[in-house]
Protein backbone atom coordinates (compact mmCIF):
# COMPACT_ATOMS: atom_id res chain seq x y z
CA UNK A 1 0.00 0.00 0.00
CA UNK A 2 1.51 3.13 -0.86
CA UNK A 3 1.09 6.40 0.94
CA UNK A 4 -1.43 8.09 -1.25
CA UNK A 5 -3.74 4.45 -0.45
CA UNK A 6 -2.79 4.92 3.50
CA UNK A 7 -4.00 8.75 3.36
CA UNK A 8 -7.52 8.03 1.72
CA UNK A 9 -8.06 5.12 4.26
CA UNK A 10 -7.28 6.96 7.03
CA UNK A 11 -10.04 10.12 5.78
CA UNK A 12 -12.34 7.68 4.85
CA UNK A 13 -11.97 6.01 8.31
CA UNK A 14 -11.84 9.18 10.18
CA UNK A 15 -15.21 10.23 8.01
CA UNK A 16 -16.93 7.10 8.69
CA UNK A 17 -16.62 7.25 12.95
CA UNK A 18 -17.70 10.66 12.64
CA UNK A 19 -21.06 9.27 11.18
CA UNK A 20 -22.02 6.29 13.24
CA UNK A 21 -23.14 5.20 16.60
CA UNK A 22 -20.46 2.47 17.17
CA UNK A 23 -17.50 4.33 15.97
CA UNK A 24 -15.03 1.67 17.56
CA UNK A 25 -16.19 -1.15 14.88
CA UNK A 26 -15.07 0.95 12.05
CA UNK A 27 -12.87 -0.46 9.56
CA UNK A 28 -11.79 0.59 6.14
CA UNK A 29 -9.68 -2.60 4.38
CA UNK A 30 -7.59 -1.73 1.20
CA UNK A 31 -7.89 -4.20 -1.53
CA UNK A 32 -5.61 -3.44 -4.69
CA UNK A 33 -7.14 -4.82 -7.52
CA UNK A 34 -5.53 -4.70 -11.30
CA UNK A 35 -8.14 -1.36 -12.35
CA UNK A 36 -8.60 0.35 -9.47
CA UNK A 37 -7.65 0.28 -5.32
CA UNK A 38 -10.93 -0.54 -3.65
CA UNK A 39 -11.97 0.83 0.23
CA UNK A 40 -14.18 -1.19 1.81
CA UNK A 41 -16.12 0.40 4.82
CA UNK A 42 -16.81 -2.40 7.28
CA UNK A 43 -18.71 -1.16 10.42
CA UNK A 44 -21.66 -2.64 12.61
CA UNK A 45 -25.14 -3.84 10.75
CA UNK A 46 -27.40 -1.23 12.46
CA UNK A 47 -24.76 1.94 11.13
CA UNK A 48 -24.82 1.26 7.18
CA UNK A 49 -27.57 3.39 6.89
CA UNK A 50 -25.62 6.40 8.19
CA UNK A 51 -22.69 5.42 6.10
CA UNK A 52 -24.89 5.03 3.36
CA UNK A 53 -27.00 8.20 3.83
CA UNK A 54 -30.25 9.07 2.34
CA UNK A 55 -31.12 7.67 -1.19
CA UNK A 56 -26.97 6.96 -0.57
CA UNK A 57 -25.91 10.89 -0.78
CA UNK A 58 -23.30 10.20 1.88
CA UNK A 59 -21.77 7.11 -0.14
CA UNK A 60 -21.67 9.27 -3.12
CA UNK A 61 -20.08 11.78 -1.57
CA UNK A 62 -17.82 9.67 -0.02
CA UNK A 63 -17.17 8.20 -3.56
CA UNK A 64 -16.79 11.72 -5.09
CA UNK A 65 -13.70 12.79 -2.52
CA UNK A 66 -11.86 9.77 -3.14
CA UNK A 67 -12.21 10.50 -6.86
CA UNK A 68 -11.31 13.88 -6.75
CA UNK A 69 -7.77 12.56 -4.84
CA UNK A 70 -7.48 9.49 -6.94
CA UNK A 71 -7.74 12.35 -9.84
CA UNK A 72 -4.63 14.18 -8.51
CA UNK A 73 -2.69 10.93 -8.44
CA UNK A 74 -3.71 9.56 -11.23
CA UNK A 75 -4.82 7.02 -9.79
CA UNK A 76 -8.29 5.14 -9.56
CA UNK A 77 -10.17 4.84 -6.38
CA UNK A 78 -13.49 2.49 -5.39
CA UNK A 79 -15.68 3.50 -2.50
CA UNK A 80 -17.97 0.02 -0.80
CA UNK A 81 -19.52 -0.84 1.87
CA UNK A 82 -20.01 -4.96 1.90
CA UNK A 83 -23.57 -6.04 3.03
């Protein structure tokens, strides 16, 4: 993992607690895939929704950032959060 991957996991982490109820079960796992460097957002079942947001406007948002850095690095970033 390089340092521009460790720097969008920590924001997206950081992000994340900010937004839940259970801020301690947050987890964002790197997974570097051949396309693209994929953040998963793991946290507990009953805070997805707040991760997610309304009609997912927080996701997307969340999805947006990490483009806009990926962008700068040229780079490609993917924004999940696993069911």
């Amino acid at each position: 993992m390089n340092r521009d991957d460790a720097r969008m996991q920590a924001a997206l982490g950081q992000i994340a607690r900010a937004l839940v109820a259970h801020p301690d079960q947050v987890e964002v796992r790197v997974v570097d895939g051949r396309r693209a460097t994929r953040f998963e957002i793991r946290c507990a079942p009953e805070d997805r929704g707040q991760v997610i947001g309304k009609e997912g406007m927080t996701i997307r948002s969340l999805r947006i950032l990490s483009a806009i850095s990926a962008h700068r690095h040229h780079r490609r970033f993917e924004v999940e959060v696993p069911g």
